[in-house]
PDB file of N, CA and C in Angstrom:
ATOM      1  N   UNK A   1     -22.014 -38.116 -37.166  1.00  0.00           N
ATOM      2  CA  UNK A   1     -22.066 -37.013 -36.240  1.00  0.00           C
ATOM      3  C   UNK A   1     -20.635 -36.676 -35.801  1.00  0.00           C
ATOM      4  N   UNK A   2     -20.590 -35.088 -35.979  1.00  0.00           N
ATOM      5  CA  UNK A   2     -19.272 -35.229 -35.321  1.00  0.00           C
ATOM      6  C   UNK A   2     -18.689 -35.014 -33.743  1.00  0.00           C
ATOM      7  N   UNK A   3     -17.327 -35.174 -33.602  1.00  0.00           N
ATOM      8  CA  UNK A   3     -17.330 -34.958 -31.979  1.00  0.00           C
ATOM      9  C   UNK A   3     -17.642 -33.403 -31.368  1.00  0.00           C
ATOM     10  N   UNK A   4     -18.079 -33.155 -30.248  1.00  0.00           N
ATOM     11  CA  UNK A   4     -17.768 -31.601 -30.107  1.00  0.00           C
ATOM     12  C   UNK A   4     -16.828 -31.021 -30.194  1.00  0.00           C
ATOM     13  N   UNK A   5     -16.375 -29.837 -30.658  1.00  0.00           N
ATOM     14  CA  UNK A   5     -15.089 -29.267 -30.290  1.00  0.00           C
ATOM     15  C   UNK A   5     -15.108 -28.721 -29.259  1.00  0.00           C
ATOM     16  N   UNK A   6     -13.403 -29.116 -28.843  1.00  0.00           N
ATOM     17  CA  UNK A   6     -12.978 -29.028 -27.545  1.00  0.00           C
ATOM     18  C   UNK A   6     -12.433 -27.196 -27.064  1.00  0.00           C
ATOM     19  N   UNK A   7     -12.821 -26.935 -26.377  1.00  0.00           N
ATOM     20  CA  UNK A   7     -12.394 -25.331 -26.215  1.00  0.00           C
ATOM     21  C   UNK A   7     -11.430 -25.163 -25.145  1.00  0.00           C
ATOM     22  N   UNK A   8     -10.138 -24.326 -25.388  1.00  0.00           N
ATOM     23  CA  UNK A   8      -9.040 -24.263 -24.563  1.00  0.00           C
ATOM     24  C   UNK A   8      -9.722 -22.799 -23.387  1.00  0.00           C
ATOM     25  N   UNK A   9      -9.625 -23.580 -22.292  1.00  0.00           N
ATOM     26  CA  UNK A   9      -9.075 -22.454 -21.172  1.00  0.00           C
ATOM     27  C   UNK A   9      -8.183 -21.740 -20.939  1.00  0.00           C
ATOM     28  N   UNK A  10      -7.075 -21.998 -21.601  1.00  0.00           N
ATOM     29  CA  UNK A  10      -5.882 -21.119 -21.575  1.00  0.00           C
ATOM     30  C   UNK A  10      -6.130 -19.757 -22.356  1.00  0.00           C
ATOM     31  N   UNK A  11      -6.875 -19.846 -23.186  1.00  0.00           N
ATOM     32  CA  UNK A  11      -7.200 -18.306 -23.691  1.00  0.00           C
ATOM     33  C   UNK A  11      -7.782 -17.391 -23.048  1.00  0.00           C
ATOM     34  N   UNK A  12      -9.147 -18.229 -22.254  1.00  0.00           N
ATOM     35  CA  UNK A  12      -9.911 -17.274 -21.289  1.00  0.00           C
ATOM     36  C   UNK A  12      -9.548 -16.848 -20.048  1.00  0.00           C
ATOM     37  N   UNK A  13      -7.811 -16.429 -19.655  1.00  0.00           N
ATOM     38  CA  UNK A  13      -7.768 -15.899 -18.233  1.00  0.00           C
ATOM     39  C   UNK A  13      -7.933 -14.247 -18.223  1.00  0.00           C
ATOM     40  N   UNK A  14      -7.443 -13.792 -17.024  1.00  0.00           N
ATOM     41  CA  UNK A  14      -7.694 -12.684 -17.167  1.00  0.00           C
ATOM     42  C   UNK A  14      -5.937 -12.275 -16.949  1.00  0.00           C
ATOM     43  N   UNK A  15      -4.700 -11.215 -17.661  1.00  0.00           N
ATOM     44  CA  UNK A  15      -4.015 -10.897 -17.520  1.00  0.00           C
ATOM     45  C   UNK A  15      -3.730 -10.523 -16.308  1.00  0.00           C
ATOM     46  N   UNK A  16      -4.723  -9.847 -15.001  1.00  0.00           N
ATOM     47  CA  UNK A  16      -4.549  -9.605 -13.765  1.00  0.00           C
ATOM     48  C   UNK A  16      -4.549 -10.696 -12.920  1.00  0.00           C
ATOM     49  N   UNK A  17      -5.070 -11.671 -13.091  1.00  0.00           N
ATOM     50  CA  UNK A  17      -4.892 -12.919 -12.615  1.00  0.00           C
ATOM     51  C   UNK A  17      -3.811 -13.889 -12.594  1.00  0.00           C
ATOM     52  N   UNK A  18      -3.038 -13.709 -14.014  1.00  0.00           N
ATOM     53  CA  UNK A  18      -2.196 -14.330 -14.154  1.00  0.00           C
ATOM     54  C   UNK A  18      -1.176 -13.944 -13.394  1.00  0.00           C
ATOM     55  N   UNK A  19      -1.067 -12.341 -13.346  1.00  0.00           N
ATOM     56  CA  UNK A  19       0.543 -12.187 -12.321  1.00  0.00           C
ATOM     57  C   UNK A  19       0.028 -12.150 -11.131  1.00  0.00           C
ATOM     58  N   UNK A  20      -0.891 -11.682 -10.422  1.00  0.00           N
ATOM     59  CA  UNK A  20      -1.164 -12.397  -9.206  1.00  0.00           C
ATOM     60  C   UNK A  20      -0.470 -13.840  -8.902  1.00  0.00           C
ATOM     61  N   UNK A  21      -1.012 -14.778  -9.813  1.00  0.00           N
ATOM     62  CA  UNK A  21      -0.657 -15.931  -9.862  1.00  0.00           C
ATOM     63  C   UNK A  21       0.829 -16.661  -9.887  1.00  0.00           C
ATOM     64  N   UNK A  22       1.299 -15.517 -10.673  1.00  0.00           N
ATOM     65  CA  UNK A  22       2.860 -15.652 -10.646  1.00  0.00           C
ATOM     66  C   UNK A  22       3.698 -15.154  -9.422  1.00  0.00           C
ATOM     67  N   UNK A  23       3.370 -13.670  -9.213  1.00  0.00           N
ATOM     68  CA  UNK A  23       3.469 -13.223  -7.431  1.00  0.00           C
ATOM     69  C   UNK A  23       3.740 -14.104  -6.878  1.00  0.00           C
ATOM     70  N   UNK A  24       2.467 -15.025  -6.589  1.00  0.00           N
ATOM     71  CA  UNK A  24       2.573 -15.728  -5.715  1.00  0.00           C
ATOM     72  C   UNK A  24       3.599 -17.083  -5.442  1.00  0.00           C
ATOM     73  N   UNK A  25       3.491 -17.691  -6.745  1.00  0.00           N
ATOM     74  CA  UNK A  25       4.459 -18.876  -6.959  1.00  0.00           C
ATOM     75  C   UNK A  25       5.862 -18.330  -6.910  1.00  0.00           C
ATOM     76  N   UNK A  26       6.551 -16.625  -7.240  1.00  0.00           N
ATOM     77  CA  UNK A  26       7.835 -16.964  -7.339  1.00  0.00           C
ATOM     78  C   UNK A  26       8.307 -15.837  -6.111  1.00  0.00           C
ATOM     79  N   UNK A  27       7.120 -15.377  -5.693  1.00  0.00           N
ATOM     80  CA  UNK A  27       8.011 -14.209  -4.501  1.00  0.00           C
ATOM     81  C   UNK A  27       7.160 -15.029  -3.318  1.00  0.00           C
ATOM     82  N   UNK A  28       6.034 -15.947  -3.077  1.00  0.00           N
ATOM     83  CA  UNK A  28       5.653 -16.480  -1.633  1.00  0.00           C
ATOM     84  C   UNK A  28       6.152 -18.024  -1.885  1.00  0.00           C
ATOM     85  N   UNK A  29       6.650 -18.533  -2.416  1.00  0.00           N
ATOM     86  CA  UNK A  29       7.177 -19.818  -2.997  1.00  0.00           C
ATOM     87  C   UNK A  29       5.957 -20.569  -3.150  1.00  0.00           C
ATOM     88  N   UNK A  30       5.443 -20.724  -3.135  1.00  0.00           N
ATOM     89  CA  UNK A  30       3.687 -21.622  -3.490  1.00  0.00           C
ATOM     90  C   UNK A  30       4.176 -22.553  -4.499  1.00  0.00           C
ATOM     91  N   UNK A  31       3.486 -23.738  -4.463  1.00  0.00           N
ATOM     92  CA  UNK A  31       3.582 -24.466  -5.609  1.00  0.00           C
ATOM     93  C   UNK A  31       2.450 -24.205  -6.749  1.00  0.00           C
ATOM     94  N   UNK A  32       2.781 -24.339  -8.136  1.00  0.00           N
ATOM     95  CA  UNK A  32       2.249 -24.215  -9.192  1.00  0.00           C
ATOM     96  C   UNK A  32       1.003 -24.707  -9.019  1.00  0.00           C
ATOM     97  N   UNK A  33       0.916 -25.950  -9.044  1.00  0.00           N
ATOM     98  CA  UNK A  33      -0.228 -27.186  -9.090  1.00  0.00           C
ATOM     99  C   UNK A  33      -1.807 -26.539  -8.449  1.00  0.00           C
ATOM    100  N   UNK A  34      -1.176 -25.944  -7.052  1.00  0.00           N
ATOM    101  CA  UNK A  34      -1.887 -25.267  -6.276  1.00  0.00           C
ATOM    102  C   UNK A  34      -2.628 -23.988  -6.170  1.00  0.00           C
ATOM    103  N   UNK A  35      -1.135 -23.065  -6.611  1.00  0.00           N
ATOM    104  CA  UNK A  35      -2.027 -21.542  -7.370  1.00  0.00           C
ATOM    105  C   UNK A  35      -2.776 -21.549  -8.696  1.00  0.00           C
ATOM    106  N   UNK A  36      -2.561 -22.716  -9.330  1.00  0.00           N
ATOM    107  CA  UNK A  36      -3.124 -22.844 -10.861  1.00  0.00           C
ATOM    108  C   UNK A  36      -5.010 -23.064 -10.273  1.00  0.00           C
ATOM    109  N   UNK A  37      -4.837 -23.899  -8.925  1.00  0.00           N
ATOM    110  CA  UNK A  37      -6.279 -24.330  -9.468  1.00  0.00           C
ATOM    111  C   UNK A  37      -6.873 -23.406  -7.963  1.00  0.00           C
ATOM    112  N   UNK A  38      -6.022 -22.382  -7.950  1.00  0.00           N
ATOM    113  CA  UNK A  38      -6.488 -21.407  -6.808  1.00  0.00           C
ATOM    114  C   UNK A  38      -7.391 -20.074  -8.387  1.00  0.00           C
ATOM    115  N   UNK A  39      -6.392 -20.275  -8.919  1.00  0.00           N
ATOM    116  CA  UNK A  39      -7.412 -19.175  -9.744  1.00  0.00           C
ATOM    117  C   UNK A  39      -7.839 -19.633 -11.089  1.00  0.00           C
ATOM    118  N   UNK A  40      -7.722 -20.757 -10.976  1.00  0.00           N
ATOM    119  CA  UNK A  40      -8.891 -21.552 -12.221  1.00  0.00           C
ATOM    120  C   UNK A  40      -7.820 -21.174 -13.678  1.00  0.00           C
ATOM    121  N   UNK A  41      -6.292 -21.611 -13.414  1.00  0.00           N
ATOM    122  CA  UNK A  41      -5.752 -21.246 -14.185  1.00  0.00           C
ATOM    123  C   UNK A  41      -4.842 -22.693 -15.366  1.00  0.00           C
ATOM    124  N   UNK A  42      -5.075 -23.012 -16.133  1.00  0.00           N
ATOM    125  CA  UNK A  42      -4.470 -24.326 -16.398  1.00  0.00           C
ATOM    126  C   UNK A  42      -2.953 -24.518 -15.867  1.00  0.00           C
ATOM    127  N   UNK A  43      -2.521 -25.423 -15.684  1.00  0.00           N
ATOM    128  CA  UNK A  43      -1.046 -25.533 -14.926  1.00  0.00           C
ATOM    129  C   UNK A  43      -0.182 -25.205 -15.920  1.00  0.00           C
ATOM    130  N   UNK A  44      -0.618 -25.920 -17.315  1.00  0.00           N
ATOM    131  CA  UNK A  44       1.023 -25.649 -17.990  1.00  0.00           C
ATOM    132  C   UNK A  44       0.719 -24.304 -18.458  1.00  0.00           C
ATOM    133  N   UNK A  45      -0.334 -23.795 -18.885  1.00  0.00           N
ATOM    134  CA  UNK A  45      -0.509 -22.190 -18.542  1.00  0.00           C
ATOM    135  C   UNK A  45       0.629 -20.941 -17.825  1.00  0.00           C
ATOM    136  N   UNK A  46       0.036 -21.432 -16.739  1.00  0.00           N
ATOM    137  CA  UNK A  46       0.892 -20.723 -15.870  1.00  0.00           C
ATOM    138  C   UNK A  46       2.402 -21.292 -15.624  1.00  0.00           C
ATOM    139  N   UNK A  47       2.805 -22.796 -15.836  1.00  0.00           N
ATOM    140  CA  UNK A  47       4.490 -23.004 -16.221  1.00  0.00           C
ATOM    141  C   UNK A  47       4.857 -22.221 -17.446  1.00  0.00           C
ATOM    142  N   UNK A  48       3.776 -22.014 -18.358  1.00  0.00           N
ATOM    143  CA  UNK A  48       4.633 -21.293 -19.633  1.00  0.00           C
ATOM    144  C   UNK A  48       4.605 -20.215 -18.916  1.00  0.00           C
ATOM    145  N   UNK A  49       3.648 -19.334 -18.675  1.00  0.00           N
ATOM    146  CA  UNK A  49       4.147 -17.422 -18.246  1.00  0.00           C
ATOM    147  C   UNK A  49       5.184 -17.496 -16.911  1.00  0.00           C
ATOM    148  N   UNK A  50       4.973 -18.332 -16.176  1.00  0.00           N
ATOM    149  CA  UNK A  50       6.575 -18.006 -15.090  1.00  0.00           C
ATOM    150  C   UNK A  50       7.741 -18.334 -16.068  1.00  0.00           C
ATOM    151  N   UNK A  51       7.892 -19.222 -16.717  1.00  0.00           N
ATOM    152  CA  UNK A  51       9.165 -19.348 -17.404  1.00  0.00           C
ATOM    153  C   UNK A  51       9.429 -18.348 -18.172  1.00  0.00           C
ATOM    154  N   UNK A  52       8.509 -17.778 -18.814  1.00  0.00           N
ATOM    155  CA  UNK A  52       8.466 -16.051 -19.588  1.00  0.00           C
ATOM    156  C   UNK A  52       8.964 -15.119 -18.937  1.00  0.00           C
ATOM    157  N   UNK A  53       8.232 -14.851 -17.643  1.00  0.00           N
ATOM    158  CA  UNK A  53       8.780 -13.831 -16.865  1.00  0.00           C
ATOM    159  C   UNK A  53      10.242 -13.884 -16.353  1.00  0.00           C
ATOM    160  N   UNK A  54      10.543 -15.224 -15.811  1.00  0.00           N
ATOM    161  CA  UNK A  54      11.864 -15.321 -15.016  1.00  0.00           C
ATOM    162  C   UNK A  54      13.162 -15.265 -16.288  1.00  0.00           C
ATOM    163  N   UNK A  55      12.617 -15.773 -17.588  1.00  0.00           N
ATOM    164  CA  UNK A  55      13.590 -15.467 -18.431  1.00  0.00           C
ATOM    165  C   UNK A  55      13.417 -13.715 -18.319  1.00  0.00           C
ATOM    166  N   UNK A  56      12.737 -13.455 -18.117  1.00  0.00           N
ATOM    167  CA  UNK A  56      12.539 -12.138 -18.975  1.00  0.00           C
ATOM    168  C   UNK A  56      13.643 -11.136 -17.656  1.00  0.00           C
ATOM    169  N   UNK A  57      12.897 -11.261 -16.517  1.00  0.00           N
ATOM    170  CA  UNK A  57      12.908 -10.413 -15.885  1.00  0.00           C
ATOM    171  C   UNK A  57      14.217 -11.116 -14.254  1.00  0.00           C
ATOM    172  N   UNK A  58      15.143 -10.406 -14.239  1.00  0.00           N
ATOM    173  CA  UNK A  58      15.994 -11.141 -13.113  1.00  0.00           C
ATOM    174  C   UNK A  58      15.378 -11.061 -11.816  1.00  0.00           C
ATOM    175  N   UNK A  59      14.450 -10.272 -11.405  1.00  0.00           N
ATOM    176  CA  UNK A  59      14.328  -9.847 -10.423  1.00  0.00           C
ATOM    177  C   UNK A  59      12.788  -9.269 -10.065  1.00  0.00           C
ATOM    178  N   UNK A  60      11.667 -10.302  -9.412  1.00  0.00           N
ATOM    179  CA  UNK A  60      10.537 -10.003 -10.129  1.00  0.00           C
ATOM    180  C   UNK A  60      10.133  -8.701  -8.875  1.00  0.00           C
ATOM    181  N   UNK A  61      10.599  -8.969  -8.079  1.00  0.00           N
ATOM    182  CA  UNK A  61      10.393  -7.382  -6.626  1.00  0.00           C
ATOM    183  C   UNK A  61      10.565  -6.524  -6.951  1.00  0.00           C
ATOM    184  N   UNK A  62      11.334  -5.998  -8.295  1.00  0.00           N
ATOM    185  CA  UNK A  62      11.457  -4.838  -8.340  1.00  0.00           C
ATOM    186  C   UNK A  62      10.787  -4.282  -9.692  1.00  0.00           C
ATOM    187  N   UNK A  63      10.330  -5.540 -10.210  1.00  0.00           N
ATOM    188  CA  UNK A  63       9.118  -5.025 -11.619  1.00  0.00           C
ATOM    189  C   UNK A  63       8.095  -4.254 -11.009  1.00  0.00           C
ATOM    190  N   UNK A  64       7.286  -3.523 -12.050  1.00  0.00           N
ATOM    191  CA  UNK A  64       6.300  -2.501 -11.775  1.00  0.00           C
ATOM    192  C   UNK A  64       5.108  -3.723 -11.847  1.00  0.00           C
ATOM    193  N   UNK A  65       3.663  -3.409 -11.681  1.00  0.00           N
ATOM    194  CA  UNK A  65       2.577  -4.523 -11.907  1.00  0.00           C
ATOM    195  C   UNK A  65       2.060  -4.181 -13.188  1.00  0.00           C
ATOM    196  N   UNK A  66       2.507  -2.973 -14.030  1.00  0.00           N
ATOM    197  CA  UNK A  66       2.245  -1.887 -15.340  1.00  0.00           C
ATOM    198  C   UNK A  66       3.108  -3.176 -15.858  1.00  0.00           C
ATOM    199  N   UNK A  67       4.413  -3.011 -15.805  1.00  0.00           N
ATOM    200  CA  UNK A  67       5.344  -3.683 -17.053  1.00  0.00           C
ATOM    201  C   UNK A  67       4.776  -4.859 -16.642  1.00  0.00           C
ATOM    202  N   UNK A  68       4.605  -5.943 -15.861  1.00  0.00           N
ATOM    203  CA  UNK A  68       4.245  -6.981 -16.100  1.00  0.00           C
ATOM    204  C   UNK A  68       2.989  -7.167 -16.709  1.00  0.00           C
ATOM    205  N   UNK A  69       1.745  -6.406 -17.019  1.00  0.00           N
ATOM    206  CA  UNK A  69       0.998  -6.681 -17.161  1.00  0.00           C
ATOM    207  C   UNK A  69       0.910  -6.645 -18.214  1.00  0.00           C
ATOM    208  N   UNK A  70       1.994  -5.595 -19.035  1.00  0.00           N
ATOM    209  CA  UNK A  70       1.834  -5.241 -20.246  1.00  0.00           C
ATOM    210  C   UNK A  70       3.143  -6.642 -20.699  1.00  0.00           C
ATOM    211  N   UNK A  71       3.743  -7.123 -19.965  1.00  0.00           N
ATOM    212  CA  UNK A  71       4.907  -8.320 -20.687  1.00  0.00           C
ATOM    213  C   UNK A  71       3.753  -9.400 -21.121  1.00  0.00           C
ATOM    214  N   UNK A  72       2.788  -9.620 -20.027  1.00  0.00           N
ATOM    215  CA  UNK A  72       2.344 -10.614 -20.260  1.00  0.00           C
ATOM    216  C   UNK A  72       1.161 -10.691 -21.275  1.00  0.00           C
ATOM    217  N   UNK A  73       0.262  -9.741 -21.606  1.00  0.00           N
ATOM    218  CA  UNK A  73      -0.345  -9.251 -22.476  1.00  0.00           C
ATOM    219  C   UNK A  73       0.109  -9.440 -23.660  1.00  0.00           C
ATOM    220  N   UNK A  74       0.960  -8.985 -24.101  1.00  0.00           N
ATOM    221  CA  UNK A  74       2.121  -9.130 -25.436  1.00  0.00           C
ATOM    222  C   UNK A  74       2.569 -10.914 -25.539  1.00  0.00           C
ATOM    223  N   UNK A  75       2.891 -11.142 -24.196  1.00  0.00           N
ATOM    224  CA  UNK A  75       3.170 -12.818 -24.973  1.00  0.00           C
ATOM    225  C   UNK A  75       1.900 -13.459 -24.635  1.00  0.00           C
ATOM    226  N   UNK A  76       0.668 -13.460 -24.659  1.00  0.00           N
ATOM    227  CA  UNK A  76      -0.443 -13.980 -24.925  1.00  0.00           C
ATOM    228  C   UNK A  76      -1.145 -13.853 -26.499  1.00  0.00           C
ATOM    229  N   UNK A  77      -0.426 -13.000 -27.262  1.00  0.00           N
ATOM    230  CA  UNK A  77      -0.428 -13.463 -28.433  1.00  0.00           C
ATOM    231  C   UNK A  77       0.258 -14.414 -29.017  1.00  0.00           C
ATOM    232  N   UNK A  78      -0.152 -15.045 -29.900  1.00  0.00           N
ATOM    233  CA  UNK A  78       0.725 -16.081 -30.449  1.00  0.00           C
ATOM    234  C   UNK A  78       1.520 -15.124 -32.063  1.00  0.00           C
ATOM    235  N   UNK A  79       2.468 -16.013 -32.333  1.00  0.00           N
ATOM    236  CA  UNK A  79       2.682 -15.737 -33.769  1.00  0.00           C
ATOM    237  C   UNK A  79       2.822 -16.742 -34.539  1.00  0.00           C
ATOM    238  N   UNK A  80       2.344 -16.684 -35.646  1.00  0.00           N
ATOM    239  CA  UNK A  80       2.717 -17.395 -36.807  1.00  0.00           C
ATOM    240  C   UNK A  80       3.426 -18.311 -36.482  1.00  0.00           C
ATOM    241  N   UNK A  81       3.937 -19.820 -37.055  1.00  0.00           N
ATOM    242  CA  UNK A  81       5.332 -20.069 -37.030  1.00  0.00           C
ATOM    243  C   UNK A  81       6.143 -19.554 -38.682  1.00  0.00           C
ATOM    244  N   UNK A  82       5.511 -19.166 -39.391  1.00  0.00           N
ATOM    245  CA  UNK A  82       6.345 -18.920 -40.554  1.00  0.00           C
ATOM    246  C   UNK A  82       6.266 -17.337 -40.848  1.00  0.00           C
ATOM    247  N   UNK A  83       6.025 -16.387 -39.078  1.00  0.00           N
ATOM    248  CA  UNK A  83       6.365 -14.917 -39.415  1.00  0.00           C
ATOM    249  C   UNK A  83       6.971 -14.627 -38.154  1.00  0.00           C
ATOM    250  N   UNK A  84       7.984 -15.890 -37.679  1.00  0.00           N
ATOM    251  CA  UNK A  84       8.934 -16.152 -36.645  1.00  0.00           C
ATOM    252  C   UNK A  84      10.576 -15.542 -37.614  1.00  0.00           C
ATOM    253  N   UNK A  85      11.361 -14.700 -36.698  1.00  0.00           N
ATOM    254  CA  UNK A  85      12.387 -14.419 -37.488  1.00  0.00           C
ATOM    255  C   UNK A  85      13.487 -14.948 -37.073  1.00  0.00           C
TER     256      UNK A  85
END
């Protein structure tokens, strides 16, 4: 018999959730640990998309909630590793 397969939560958030989530951790200072399991979000989840954004973006007060939603959307795809350039 085999084992069940295991199914990732990190696929099933919702993109509006996630920057909420980020909002909160980098413009109200919140800790991660805390907003992760405020919106049922896995932790290293949400350490990978803040580290996305803050590389991405210098200054998250003055992003639109459009461009973020659409940054984060776009890196919730994965790619390949051998159609990496």
């Amino acid at each position: 018999m085999s084992p069940p397969k295991q199914t990732s939560s990190a696929e099933n958030f919702d993109c509006g959730t996630m920057i909420k989530a980020i909002k909160q951790c980098l413009l109200e200072k919140l800790p991660i640990k805390s907003t992760a399991a405020a919106y049922l979000i896995p932790r290293s989840t949400l350490q990978f998309y803040l580290k996305k954004v803050t590389t991405a973006f210098a200054d998250i007060e003055g992003v639109n909630d459009d461009v973020l939603l659409d940054f984060v959307s776009e890196s919730k795809k994965r790619v390949p590793s051998n159609q990496v350039n």
